[in-house]
N, C-alpha and C. Protein backbone atom coordinates (compact mmCIF):
# COMPACT_ATOMS: atom_id res chain seq x y z
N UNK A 1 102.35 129.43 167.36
CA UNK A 1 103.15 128.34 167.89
C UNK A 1 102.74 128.02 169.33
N UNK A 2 102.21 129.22 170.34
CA UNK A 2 101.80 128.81 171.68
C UNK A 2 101.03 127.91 171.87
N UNK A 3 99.55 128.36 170.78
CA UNK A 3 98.80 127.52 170.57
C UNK A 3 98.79 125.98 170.52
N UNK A 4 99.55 125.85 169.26
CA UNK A 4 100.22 124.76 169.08
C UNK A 4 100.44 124.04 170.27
N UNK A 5 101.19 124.93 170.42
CA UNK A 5 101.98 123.92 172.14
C UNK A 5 101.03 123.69 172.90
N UNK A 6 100.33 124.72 173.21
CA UNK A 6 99.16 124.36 174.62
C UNK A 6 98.26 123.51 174.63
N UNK A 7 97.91 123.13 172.60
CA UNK A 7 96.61 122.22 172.28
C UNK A 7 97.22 120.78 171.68
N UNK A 8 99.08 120.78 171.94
CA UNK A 8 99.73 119.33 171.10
C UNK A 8 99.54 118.91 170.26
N UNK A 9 99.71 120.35 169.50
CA UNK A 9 99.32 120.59 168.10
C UNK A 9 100.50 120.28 167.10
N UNK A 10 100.51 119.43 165.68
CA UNK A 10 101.78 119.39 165.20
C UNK A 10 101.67 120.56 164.02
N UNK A 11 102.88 121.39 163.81
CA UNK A 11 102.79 122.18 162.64
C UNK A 11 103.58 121.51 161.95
N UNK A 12 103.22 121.78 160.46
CA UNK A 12 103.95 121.56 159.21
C UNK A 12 103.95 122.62 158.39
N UNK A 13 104.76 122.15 157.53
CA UNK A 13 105.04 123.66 156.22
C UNK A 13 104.34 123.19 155.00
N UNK A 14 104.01 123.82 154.14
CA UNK A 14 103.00 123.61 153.23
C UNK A 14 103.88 122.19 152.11
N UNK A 15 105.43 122.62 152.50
CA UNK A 15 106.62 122.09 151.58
C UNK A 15 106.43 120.71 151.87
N UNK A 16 106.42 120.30 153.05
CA UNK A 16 106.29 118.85 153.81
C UNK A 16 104.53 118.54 154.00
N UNK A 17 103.87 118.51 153.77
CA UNK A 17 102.24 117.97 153.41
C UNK A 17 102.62 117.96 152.00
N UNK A 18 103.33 119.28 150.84
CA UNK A 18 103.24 118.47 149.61
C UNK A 18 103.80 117.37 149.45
N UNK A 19 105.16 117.22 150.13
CA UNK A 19 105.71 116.02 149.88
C UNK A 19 105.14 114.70 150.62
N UNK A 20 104.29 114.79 151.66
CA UNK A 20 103.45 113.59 152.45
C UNK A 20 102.78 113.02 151.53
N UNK A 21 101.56 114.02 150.85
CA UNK A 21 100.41 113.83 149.45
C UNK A 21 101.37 112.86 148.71
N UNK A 22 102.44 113.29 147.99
CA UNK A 22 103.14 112.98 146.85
C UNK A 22 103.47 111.37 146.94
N UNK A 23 103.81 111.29 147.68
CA UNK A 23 104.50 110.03 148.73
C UNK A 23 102.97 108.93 148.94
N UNK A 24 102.48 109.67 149.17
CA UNK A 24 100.64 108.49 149.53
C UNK A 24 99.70 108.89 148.81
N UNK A 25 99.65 109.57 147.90
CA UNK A 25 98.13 109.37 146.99
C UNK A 25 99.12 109.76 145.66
N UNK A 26 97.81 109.01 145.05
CA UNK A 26 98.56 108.75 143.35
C UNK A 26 97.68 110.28 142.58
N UNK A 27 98.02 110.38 141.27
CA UNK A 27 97.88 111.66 141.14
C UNK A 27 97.40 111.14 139.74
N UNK A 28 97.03 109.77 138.99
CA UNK A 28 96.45 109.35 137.91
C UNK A 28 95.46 108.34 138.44
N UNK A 29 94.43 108.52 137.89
CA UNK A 29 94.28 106.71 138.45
C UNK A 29 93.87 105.69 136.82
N UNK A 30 94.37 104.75 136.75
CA UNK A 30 94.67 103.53 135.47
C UNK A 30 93.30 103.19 135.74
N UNK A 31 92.88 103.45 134.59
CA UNK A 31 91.72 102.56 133.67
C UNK A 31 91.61 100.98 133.15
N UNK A 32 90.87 100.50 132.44
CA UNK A 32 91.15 99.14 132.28
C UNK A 32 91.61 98.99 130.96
N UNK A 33 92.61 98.06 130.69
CA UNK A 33 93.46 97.55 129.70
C UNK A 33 93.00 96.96 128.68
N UNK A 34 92.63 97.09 127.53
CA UNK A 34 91.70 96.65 126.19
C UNK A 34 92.83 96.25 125.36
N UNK A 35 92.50 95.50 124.33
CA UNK A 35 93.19 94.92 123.34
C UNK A 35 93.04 95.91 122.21
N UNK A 36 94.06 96.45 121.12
CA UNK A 36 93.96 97.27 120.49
C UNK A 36 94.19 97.06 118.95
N UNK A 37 93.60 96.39 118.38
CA UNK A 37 94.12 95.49 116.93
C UNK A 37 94.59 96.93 115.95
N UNK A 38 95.49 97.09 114.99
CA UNK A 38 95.66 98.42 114.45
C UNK A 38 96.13 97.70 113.14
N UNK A 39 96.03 98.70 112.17
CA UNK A 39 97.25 98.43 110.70
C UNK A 39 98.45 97.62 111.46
N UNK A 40 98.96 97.84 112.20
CA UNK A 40 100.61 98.16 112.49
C UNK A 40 100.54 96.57 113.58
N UNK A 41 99.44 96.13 114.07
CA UNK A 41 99.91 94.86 114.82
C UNK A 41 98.85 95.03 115.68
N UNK A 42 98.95 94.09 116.84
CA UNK A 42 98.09 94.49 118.20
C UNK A 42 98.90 95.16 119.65
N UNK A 43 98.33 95.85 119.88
CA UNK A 43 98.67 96.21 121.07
C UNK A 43 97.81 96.76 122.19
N UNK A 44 98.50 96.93 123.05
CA UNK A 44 97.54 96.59 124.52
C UNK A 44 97.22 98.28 124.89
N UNK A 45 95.94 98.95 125.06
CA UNK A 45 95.67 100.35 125.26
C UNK A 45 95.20 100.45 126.72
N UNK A 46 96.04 101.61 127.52
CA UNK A 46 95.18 101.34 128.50
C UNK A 46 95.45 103.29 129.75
N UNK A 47 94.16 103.27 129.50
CA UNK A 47 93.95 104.89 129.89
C UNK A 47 94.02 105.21 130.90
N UNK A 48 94.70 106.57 131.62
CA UNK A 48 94.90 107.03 132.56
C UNK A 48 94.12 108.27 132.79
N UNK A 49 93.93 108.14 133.96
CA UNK A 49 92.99 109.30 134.35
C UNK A 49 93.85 110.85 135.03
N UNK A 50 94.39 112.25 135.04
CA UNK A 50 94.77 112.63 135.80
C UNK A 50 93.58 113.27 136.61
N UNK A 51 93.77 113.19 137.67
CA UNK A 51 93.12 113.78 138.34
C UNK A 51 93.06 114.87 139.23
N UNK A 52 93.86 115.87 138.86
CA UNK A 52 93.94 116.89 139.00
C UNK A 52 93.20 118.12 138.25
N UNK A 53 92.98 117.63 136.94
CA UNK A 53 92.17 118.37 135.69
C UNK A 53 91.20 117.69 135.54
N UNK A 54 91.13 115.94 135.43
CA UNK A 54 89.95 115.34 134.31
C UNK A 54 90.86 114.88 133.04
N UNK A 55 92.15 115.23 132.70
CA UNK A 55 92.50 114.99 131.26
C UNK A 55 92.55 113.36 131.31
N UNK A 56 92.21 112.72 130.06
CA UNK A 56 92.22 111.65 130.03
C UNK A 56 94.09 111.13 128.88
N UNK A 57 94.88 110.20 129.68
CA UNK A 57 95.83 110.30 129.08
C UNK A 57 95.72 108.61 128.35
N UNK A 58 96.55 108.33 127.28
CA UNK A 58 96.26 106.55 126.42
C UNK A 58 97.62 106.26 126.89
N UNK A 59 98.25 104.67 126.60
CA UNK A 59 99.16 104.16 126.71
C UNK A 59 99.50 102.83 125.92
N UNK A 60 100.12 103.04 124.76
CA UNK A 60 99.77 101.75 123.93
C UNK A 60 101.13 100.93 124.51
N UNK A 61 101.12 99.79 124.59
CA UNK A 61 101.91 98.47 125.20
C UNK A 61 102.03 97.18 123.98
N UNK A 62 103.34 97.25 123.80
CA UNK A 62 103.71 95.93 122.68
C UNK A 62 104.34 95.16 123.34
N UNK A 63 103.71 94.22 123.40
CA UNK A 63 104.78 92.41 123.96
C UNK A 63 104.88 92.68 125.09
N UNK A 64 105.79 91.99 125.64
CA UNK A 64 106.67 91.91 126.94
C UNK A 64 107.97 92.31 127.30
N UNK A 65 108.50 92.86 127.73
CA UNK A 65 110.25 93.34 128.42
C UNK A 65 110.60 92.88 129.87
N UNK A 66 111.91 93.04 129.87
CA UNK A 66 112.53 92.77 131.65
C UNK A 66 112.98 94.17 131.35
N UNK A 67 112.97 94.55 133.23
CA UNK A 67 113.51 95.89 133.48
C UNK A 67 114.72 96.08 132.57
N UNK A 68 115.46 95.31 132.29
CA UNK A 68 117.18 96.01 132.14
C UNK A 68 117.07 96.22 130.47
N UNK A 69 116.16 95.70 130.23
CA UNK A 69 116.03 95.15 128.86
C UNK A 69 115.86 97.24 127.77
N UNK A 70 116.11 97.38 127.11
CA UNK A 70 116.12 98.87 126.63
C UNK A 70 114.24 98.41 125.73
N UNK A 71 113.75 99.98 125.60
CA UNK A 71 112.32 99.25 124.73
C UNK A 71 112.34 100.67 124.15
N UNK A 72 111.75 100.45 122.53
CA UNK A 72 111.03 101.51 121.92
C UNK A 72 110.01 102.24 122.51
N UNK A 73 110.12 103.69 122.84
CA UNK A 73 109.02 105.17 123.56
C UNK A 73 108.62 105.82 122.56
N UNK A 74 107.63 106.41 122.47
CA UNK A 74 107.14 107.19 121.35
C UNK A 74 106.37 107.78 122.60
N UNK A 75 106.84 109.19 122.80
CA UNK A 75 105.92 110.56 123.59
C UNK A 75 104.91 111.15 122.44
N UNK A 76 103.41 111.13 122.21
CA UNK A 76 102.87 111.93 121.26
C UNK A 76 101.64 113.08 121.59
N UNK A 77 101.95 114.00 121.42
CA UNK A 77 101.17 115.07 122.18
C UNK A 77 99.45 115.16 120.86
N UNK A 78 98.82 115.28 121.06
CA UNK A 78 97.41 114.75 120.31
C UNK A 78 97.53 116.00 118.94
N UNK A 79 97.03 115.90 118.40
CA UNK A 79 97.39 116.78 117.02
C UNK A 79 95.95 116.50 116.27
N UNK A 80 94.78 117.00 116.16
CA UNK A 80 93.43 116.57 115.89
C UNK A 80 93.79 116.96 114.14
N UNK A 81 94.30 117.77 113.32
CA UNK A 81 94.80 118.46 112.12
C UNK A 81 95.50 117.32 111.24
N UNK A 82 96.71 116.75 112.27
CA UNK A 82 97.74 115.95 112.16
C UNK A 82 97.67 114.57 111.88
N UNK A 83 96.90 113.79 112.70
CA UNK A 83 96.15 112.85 113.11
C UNK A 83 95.54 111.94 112.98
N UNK A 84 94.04 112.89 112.54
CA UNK A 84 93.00 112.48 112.37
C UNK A 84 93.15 113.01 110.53
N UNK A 85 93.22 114.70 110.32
CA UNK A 85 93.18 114.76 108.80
C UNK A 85 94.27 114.65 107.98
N UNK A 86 95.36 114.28 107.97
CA UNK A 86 95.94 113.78 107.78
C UNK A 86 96.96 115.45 107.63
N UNK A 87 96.90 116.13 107.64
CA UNK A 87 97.09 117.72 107.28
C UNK A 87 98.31 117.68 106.52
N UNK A 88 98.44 118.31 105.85
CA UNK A 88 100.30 118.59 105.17
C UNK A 88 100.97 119.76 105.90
N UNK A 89 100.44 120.17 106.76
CA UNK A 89 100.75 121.25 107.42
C UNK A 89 101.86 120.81 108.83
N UNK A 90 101.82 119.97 109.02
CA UNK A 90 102.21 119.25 109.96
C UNK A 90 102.67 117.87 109.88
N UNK A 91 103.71 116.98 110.78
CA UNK A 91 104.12 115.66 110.58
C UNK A 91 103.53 115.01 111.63
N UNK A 92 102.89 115.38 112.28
CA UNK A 92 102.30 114.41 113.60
C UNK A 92 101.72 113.39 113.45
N UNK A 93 100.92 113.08 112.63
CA UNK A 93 100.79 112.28 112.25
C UNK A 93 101.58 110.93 111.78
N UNK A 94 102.44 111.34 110.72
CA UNK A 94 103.14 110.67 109.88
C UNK A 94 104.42 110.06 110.87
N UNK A 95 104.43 111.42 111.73
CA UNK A 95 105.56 110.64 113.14
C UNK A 95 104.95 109.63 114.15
N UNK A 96 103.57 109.89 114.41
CA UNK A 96 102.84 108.53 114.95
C UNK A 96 102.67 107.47 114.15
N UNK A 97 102.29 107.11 113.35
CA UNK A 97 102.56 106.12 112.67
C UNK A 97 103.55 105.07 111.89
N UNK A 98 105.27 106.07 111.64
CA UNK A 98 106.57 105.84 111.80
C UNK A 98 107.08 104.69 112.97
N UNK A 99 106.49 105.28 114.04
CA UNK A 99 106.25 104.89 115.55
C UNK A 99 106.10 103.76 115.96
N UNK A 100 104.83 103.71 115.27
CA UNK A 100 103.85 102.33 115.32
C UNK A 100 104.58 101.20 114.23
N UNK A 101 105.20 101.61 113.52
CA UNK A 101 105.97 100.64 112.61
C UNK A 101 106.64 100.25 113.27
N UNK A 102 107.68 101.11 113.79
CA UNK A 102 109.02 101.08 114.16
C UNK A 102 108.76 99.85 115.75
N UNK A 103 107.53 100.06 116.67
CA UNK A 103 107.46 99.39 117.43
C UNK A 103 106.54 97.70 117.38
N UNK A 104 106.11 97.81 116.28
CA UNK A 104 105.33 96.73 115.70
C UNK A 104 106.78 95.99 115.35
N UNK A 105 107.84 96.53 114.78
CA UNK A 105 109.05 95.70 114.11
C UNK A 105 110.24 95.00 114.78
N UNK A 106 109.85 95.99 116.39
CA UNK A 106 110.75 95.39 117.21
C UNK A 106 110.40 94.22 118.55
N UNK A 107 108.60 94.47 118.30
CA UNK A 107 108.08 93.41 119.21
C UNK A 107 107.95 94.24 120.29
């Protein structure tokens, strides 16, 4: 702390720089927005980067809303078994695509 003082030095706590970071740099950065034609309708795909790992995250978008307005969410964690082979072992699948109905039906 002398230091500090003698060189008009500012200290911080590790607690307050996390929260500075948090506050001024983004922690994904958005990819570009493609058109996504599917069984289920079109919708708008558009990828996020985190950048903390590299993971690459999707975001499918139907129509238009106003804030107040309530909208169909579907959270889906990737299921390659589920998915892609259609597996009986699992519904992940069958719940993504439920999804995609359910949000194709409401616009």
């Amino acid at each position: 702390m002398e230091m500090a003082e003698a060189f008009h030095l500012k200290i911080v706590s590790v607690a307050e720089l996390i929260k500075y970071r948090l506050q001024r740099e983004s922690l994904i950065e958005r990819g570009e927005m493609v058109h996504l034609p599917t069984e289920y309708g079109n919708f708008i795909m558009i990828p996020f980067l985190q950048k903390s790992n590299g993971l690459e995250h999707v975001a499918l978008m139907k129509g238009e809303w106003k804030e107040e307005e309530p909208i169909l969410v579907r959270v889906h964690s990737s299921c390659v078994t589920g998915d892609i082979f259609g597996s009986l072992r699992c519904e992940c699948g069958e719940q993504l695509h439920k999804a995609l109905q359910l949000i194709e039906k409401e616009g």
